[in-house]
C-alpha atoms as a PDB file:
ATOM      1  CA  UNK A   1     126.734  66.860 113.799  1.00  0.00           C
ATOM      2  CA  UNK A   2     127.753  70.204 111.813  1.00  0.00           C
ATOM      3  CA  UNK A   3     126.370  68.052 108.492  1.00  0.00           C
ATOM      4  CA  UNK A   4     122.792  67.575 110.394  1.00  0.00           C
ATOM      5  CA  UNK A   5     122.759  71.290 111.389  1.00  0.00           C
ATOM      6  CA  UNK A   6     123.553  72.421 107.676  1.00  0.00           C
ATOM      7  CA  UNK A   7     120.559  70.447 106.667  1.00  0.00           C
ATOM      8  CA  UNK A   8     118.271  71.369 109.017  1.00  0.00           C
ATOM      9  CA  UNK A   9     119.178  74.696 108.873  1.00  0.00           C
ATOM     10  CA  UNK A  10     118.438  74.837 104.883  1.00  0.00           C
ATOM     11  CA  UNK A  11     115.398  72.666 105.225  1.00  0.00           C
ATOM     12  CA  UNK A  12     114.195  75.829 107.821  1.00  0.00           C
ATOM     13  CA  UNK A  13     115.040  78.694 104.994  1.00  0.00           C
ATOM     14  CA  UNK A  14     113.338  76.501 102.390  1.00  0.00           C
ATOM     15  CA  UNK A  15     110.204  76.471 104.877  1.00  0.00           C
ATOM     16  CA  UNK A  16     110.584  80.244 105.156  1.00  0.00           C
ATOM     17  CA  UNK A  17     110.027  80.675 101.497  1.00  0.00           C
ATOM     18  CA  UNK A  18     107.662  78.320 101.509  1.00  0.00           C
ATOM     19  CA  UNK A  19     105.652  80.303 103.868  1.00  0.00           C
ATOM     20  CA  UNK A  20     106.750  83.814 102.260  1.00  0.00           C
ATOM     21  CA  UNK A  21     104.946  82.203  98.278  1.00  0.00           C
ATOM     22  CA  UNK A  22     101.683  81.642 100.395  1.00  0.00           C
ATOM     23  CA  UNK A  23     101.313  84.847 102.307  1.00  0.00           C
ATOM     24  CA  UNK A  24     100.477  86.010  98.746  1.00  0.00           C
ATOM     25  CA  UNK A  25      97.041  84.685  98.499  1.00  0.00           C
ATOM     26  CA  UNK A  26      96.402  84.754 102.486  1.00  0.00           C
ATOM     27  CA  UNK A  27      97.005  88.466 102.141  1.00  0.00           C
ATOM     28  CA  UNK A  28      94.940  88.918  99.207  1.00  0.00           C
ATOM     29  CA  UNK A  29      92.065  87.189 101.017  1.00  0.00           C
ATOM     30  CA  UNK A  30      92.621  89.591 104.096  1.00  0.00           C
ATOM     31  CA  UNK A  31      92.178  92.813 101.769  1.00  0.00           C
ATOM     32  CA  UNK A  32      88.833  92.545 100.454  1.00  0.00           C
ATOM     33  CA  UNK A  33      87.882  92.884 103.857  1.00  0.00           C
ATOM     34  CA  UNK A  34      90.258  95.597 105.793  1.00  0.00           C
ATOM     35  CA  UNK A  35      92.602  98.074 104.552  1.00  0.00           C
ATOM     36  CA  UNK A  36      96.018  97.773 103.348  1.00  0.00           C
ATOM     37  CA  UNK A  37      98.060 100.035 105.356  1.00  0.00           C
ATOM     38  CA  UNK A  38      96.007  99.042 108.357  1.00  0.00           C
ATOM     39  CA  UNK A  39      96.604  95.474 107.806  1.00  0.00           C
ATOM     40  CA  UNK A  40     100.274  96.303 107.549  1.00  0.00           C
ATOM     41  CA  UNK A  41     100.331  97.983 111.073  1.00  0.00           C
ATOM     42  CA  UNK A  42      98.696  95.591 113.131  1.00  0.00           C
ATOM     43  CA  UNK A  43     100.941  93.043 111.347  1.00  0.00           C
ATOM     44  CA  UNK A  44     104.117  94.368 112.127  1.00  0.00           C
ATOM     45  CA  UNK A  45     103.024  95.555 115.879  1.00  0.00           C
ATOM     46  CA  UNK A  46     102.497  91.871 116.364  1.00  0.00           C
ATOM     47  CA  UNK A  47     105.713  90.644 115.113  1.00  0.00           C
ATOM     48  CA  UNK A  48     107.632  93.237 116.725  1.00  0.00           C
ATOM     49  CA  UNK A  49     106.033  92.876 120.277  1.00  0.00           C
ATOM     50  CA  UNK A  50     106.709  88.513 119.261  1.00  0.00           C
ATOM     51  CA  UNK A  51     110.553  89.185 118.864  1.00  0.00           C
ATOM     52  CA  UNK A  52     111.301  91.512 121.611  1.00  0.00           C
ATOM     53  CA  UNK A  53     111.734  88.491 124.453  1.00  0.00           C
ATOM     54  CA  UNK A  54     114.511  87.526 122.306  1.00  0.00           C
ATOM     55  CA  UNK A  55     117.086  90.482 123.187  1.00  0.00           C
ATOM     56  CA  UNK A  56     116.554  89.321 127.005  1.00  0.00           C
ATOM     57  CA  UNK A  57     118.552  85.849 125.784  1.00  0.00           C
ATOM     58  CA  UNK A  58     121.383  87.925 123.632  1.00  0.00           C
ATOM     59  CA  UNK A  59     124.677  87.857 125.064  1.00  0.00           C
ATOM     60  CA  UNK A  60     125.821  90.601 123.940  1.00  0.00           C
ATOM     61  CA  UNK A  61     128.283  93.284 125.132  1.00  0.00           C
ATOM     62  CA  UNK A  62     126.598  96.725 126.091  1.00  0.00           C
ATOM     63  CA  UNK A  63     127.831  99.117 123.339  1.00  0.00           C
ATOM     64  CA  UNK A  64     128.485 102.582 123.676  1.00  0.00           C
ATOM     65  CA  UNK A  65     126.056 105.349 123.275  1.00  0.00           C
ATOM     66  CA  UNK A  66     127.441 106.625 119.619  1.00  0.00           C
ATOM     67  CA  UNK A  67     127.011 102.793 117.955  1.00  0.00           C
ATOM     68  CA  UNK A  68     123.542 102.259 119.732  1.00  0.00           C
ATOM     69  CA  UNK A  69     122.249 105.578 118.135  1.00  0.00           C
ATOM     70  CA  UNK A  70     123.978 104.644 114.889  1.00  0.00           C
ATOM     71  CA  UNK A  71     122.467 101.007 114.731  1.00  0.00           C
ATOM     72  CA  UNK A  72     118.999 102.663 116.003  1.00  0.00           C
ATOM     73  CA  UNK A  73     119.357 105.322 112.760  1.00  0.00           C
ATOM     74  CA  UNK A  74     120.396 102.239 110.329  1.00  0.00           C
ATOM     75  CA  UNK A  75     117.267 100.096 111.427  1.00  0.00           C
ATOM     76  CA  UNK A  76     115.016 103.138 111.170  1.00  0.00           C
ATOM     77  CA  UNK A  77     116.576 103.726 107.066  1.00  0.00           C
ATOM     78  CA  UNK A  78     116.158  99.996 106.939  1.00  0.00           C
ATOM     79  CA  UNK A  79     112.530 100.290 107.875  1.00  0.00           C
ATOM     80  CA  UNK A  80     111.687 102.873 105.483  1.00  0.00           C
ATOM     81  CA  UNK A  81     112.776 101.293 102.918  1.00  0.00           C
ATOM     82  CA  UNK A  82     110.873  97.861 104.274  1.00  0.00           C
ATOM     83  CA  UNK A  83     107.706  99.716 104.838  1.00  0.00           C
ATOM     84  CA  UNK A  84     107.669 101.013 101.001  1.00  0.00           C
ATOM     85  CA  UNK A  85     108.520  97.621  99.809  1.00  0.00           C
ATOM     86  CA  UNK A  86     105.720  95.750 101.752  1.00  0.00           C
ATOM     87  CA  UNK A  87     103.016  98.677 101.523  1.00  0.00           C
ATOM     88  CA  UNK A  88     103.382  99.030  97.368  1.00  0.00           C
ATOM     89  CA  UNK A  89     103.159  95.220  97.655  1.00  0.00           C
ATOM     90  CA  UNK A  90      99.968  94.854  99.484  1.00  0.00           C
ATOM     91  CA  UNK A  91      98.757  97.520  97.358  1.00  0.00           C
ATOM     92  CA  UNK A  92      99.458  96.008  94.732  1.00  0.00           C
ATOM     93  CA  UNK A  93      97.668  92.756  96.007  1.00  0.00           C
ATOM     94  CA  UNK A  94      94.305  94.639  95.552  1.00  0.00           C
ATOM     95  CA  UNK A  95      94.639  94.632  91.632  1.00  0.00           C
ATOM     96  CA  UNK A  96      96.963  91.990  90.421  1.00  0.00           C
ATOM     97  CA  UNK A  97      97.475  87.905  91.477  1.00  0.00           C
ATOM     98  CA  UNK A  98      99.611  86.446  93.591  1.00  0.00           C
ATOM     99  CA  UNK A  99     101.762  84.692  91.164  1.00  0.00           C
ATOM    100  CA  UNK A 100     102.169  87.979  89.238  1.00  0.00           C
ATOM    101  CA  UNK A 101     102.951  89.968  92.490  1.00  0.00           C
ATOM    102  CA  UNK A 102     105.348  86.899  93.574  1.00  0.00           C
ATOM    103  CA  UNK A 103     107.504  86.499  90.469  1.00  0.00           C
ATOM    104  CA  UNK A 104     107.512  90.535  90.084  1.00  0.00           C
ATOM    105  CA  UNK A 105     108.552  90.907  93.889  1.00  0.00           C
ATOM    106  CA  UNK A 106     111.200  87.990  92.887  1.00  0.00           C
ATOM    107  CA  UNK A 107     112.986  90.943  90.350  1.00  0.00           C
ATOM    108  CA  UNK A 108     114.452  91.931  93.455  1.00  0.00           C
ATOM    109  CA  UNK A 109     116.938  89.542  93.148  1.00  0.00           C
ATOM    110  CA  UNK A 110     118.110  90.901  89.759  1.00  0.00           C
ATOM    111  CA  UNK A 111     118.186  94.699  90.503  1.00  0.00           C
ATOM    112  CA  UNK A 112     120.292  94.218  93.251  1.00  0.00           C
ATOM    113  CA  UNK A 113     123.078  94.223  91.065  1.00  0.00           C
ATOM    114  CA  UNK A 114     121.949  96.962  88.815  1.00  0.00           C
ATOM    115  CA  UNK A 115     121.002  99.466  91.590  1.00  0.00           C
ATOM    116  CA  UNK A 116     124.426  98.296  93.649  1.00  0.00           C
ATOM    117  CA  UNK A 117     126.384  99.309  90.603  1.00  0.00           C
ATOM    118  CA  UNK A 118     124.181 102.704  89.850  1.00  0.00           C
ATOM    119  CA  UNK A 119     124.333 103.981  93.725  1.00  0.00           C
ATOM    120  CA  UNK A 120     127.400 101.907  94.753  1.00  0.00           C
ATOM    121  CA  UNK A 121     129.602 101.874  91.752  1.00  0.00           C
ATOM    122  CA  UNK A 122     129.730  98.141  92.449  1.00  0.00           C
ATOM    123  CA  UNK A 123     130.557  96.589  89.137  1.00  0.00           C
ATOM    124  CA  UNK A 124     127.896  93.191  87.796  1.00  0.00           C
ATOM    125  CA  UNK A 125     129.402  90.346  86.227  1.00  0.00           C
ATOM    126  CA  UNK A 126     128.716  89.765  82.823  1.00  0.00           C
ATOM    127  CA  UNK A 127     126.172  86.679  83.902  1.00  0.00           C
ATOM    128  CA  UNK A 128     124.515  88.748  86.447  1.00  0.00           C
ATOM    129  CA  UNK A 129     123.712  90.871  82.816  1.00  0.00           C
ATOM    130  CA  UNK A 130     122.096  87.986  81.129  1.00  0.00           C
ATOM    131  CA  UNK A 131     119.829  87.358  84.035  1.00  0.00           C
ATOM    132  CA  UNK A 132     118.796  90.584  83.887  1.00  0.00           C
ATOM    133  CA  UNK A 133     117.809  90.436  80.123  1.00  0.00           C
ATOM    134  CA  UNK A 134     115.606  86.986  80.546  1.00  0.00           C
ATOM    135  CA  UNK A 135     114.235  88.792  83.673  1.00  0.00           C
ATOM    136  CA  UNK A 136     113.180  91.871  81.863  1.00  0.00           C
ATOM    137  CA  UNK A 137     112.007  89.443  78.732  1.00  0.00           C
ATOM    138  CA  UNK A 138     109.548  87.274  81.281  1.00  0.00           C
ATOM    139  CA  UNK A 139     108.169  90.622  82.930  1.00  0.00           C
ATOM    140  CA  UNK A 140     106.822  91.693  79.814  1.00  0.00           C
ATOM    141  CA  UNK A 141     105.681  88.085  79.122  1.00  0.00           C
ATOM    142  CA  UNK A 142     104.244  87.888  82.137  1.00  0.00           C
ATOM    143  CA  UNK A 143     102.690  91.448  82.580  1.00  0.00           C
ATOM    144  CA  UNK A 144     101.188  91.947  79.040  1.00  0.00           C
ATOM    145  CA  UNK A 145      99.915  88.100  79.015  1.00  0.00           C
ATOM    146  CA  UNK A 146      96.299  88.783  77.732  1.00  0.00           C
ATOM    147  CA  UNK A 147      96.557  92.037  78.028  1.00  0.00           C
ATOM    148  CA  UNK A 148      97.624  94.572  76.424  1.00  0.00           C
ATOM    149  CA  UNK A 149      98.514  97.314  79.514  1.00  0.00           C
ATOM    150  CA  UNK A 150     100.291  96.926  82.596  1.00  0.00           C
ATOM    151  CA  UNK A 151      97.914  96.366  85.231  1.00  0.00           C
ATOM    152  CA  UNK A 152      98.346  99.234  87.825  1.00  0.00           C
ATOM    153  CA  UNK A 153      98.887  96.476  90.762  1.00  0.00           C
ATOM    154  CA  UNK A 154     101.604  95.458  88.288  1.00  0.00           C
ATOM    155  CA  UNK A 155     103.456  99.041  88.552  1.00  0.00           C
ATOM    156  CA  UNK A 156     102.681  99.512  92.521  1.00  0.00           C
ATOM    157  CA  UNK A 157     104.285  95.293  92.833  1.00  0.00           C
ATOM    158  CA  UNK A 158     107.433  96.780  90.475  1.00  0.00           C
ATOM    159  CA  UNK A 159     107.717  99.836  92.868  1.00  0.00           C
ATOM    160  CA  UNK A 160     107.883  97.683  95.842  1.00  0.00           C
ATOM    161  CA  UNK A 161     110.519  95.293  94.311  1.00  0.00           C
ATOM    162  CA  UNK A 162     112.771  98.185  94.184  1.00  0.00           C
ATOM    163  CA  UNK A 163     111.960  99.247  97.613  1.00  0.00           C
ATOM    164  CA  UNK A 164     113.269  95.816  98.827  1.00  0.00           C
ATOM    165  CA  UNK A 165     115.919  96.100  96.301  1.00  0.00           C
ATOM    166  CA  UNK A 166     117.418  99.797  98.568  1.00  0.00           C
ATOM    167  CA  UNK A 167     116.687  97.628 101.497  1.00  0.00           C
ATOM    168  CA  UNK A 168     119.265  94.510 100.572  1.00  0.00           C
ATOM    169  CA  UNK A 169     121.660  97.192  99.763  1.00  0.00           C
ATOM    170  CA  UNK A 170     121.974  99.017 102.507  1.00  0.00           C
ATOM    171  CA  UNK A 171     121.548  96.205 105.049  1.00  0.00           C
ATOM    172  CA  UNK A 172     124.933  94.846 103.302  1.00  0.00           C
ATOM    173  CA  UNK A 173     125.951  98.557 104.648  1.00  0.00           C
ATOM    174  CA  UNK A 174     124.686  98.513 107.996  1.00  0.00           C
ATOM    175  CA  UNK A 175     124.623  94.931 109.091  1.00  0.00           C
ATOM    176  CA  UNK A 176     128.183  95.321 110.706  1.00  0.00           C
ATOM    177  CA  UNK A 177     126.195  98.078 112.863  1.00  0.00           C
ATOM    178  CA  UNK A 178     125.682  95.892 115.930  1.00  0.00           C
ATOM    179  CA  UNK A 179     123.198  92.912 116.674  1.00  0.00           C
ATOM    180  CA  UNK A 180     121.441  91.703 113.380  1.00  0.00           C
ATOM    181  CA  UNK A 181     118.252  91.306 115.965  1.00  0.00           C
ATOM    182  CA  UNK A 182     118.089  94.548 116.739  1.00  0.00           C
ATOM    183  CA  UNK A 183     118.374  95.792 113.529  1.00  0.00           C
ATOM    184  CA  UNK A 184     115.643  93.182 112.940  1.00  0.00           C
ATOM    185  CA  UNK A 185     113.355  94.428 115.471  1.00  0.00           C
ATOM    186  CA  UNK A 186     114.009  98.399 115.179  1.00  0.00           C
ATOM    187  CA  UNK A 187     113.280  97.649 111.408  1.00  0.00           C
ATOM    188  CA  UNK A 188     109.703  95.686 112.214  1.00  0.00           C
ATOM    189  CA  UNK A 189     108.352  98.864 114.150  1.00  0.00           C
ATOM    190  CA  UNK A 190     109.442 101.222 112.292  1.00  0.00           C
ATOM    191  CA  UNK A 191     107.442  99.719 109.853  1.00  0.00           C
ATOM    192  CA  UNK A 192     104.384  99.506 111.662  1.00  0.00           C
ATOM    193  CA  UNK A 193     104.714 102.851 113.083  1.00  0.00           C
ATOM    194  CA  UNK A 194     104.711 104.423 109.278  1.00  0.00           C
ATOM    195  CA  UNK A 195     102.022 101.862 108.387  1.00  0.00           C
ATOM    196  CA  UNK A 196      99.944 103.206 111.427  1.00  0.00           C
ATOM    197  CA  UNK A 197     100.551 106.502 110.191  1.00  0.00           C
ATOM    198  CA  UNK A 198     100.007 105.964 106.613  1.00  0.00           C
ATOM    199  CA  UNK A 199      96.738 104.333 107.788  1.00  0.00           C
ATOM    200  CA  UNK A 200      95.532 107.225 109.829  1.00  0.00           C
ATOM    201  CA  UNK A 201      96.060 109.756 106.940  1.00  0.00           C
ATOM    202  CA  UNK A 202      94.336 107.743 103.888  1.00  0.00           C
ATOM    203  CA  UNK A 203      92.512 105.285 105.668  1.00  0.00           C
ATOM    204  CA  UNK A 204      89.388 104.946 108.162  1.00  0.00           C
ATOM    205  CA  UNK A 205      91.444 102.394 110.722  1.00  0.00           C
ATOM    206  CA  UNK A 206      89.251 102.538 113.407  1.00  0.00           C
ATOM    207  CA  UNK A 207      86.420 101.151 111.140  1.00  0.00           C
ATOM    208  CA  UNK A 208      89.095  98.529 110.217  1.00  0.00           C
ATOM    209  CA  UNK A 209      89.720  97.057 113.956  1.00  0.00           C
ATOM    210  CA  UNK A 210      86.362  96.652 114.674  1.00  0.00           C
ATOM    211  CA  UNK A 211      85.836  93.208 116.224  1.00  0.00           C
ATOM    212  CA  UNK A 212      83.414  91.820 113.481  1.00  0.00           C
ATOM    213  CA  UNK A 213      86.342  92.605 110.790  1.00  0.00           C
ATOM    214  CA  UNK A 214      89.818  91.855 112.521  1.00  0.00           C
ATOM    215  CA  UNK A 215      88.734  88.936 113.983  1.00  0.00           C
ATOM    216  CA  UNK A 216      86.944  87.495 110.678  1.00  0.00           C
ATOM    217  CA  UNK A 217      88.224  84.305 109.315  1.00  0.00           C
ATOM    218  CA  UNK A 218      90.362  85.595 106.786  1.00  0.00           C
ATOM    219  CA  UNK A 219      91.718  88.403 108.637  1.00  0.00           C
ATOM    220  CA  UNK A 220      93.027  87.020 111.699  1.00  0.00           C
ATOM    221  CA  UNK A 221      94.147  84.102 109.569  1.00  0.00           C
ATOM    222  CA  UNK A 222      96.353  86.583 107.555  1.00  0.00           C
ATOM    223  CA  UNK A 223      96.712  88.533 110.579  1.00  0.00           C
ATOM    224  CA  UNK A 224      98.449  85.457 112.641  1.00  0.00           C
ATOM    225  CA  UNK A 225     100.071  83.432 109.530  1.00  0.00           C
ATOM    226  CA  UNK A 226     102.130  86.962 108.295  1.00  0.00           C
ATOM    227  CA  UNK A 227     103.094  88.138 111.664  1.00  0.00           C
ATOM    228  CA  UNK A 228     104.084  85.233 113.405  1.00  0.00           C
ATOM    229  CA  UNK A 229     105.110  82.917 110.515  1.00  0.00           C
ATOM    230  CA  UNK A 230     106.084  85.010 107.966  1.00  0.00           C
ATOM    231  CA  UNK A 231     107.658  87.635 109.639  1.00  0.00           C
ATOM    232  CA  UNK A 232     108.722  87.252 114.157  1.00  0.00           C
ATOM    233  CA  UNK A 233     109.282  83.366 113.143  1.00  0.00           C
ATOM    234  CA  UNK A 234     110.999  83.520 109.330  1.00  0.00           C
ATOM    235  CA  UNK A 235     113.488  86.516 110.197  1.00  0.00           C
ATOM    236  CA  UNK A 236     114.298  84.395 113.390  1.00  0.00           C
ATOM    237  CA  UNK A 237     114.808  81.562 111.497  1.00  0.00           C
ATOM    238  CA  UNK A 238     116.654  83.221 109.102  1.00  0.00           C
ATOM    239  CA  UNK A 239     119.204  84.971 110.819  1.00  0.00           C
ATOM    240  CA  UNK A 240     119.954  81.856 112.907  1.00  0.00           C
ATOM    241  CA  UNK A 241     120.120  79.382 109.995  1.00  0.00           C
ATOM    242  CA  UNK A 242     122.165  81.381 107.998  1.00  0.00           C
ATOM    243  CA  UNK A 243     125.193  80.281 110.706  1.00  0.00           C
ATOM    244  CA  UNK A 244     125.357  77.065 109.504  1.00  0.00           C
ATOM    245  CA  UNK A 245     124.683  77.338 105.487  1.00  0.00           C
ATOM    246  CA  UNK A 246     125.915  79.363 103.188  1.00  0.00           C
ATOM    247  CA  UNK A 247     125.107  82.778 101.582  1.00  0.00           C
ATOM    248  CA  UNK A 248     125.128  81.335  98.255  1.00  0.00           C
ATOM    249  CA  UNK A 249     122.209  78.291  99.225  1.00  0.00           C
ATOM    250  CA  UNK A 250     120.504  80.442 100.976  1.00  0.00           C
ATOM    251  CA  UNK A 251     119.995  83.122  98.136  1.00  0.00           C
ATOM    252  CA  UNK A 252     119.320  80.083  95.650  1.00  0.00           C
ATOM    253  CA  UNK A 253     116.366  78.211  98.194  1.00  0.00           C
ATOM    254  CA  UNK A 254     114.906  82.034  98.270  1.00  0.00           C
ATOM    255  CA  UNK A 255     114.374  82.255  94.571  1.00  0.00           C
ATOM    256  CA  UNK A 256     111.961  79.357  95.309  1.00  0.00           C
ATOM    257  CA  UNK A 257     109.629  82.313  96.451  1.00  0.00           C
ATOM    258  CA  UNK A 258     107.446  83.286  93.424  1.00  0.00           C
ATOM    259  CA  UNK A 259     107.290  79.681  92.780  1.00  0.00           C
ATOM    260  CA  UNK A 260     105.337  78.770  95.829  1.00  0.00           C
ATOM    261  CA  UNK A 261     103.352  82.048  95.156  1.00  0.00           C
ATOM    262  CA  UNK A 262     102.166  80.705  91.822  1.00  0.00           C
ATOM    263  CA  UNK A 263     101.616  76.830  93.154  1.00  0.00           C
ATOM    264  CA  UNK A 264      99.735  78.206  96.039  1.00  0.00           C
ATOM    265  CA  UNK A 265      97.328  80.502  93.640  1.00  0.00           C
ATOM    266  CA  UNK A 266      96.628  77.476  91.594  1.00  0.00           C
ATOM    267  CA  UNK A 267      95.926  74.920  94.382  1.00  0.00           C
ATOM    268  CA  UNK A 268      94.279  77.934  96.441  1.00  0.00           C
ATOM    269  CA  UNK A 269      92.028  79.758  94.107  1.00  0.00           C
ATOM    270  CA  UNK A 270      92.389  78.053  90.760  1.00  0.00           C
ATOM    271  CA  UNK A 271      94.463  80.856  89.427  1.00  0.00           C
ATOM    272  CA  UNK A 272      95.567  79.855  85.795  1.00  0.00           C
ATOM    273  CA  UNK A 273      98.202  80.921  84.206  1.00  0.00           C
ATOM    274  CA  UNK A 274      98.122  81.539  80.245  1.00  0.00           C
ATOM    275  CA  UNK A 275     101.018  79.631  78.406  1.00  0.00           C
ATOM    276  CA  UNK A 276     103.194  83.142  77.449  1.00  0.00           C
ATOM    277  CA  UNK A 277     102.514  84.025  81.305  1.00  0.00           C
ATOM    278  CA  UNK A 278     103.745  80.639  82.515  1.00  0.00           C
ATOM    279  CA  UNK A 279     107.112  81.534  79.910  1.00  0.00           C
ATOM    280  CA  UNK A 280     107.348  84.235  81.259  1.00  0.00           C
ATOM    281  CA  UNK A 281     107.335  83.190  85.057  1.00  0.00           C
ATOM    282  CA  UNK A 282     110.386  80.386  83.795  1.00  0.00           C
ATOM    283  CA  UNK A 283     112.192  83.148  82.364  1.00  0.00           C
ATOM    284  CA  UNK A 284     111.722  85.427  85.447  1.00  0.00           C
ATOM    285  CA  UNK A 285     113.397  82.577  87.623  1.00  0.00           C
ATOM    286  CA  UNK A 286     116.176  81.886  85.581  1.00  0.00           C
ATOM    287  CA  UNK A 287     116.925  85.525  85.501  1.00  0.00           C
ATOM    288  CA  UNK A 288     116.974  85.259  89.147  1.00  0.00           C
ATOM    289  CA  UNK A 289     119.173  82.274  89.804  1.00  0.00           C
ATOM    290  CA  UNK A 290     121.778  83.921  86.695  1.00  0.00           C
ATOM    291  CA  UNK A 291     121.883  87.030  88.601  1.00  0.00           C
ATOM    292  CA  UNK A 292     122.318  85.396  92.090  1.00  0.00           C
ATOM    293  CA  UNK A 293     124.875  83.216  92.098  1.00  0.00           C
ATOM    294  CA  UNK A 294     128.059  85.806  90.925  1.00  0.00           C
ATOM    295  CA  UNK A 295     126.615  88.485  92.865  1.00  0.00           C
ATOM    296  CA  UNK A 296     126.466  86.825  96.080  1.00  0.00           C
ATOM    297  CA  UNK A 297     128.954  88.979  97.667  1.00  0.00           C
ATOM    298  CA  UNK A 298     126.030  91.645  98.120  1.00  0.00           C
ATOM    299  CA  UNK A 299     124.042  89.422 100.263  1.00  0.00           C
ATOM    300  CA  UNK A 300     126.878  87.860 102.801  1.00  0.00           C
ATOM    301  CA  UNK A 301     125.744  89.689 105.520  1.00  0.00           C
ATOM    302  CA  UNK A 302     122.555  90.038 104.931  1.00  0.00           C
ATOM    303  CA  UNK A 303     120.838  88.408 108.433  1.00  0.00           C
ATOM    304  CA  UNK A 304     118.625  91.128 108.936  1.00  0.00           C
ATOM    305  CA  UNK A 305     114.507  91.262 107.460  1.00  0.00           C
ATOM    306  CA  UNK A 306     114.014  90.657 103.681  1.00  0.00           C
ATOM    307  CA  UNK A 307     110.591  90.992 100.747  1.00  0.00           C
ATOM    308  CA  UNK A 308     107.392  89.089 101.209  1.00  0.00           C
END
């Protein structure tokens, strides 16, 4: 019985990434039709208002007033540094691909390290090193493929790996806070509250939510697939499967990520990649799995949101 949960419970993570790699392109879609920071907002309102039922089936104990306010503060940090990660990544979405933005997002996996020991004095392994190095080498393979300057989606999609890089780090920090689905939840509006914000200040919104545009194909597709799927359903998913597998599978079946992003671009929109791009993408994931696998101390309790 514990066997059949293990493998169910993997199969669901490996689902989750499957559905993270083609929010890429579904997103992309959405954009050419309504803002970014507006898109981000009504996605995260969703999910939020989706998860919320579940703290009525929690059984947990009531905590005292100083470690609510302290696990309220962590999810709002949390969310800040979720909101830069998927705002500079939707951003992004307007002037690179989706396999680009996926495998660039997917350097996440190798600055955790890097950033851990710069902020956290927590010391890499020597591997973790090497992964680094074929990471950085497929970056500029894949960045400079036919080109010869960084797009400017390419810098925003960089930014926002490093956004979710702070965010693994400190949700290592605060996961011991209190429930891992509250953290979740104050974490998924306090990203759409700074989206709605950001949208209000640089963005016409109102223009945005007009029927004729949120409830065109392609955005309420996006709209729907992100918020329920990608983020109320995958965190769920995530935070429940993650009792029966272990940290070390489940950071390995999320490296999958950029892959699906680049699989779903070619099968989606015929996106092709050039054969030092393509390199470049192998090296990327190799970086990611070298890096993963001695460092997964930094991700043990991380149940709480992750980058899409």
């Amino acid at each position: 019985m514990q066997m059949n949960k293990k493998l169910i419970s993997e199969a669901s993570l490996f689902f989750v990434t499957f559905i993270w790699g083609t929010t890429f392109v579904i997103v992309q879609n959405a954009l050419s039709v309504i803002p970014p920071m507006t898109f981000n907002f009504i996605r995260f309102l969703l999910a939020g208002i989706l998860l919320l039922p579940f703290l009525y089936f929690t059984k947990k104990r009531t905590q005292a007033k100083r470690m609510r306010l302290k696990l309220f503060a962590s999810g709002i940090i949390l969310g800040i540094f979720l909101f830069l990660g998927y705002s500079l990544q939707t951003i992004g979405l307007q002037y690179t691909t989706p396999s680009k933005a996926g495998f660039i997002t997917g350097l996440s996996v190798v600055l955790v390290p890097l950033l851990s020991f710069a902020f956290l004095k927590r010391r890499a392994a020597p591997i973790v090193l090497v992964g680094a190095a074929f990471s950085a080498i497929g970056l500029y393979l894949l960045t400079f493929a036919g080109s010869h300057a960084i797009n400017k989606g390419d810098v925003y999609v960089f930014l926002c790996a490093i956004g979710f890089t702070f965010h693994i780090l400190y949700t290592h920090t605060f996961s011991k806070n209190g429930s891992l689905l509250s953290l979740t939840i104050i974490q998924i509006f306090t990203v759409s509250i700074l989206s709605g914000m950001a949208s209000l200040a640089v963005e016409n919104p109102f223009h945005a939510i007009k029927p004729d545009i949120i409830f065109s194909r392609n955005v309420l597709f996006a709209i729907m697939v992100t918020s329920v799927f990608a983020t109320s359903a995958a965190y769920l998913i995530q935070t429940i499967s993650q009792t029966y597998t272990s940290p070390a599978k489940t950071a390995i079946i999320f490296t999958m990520e950029p892959v699906f992003a680049a699989l779903t671009s070619y099968f989606w929109i015929h996106e092709r990649l050039s054969g030092s791009a393509a390199m470049g993408c192998f090296f990327i994931l190799s970086g990611m799995v070298l890096a993963e696998n001695p460092f997964i101390r930094i991700m043990k309790k991380k149940k709480a949101v992750r980058c899409t």
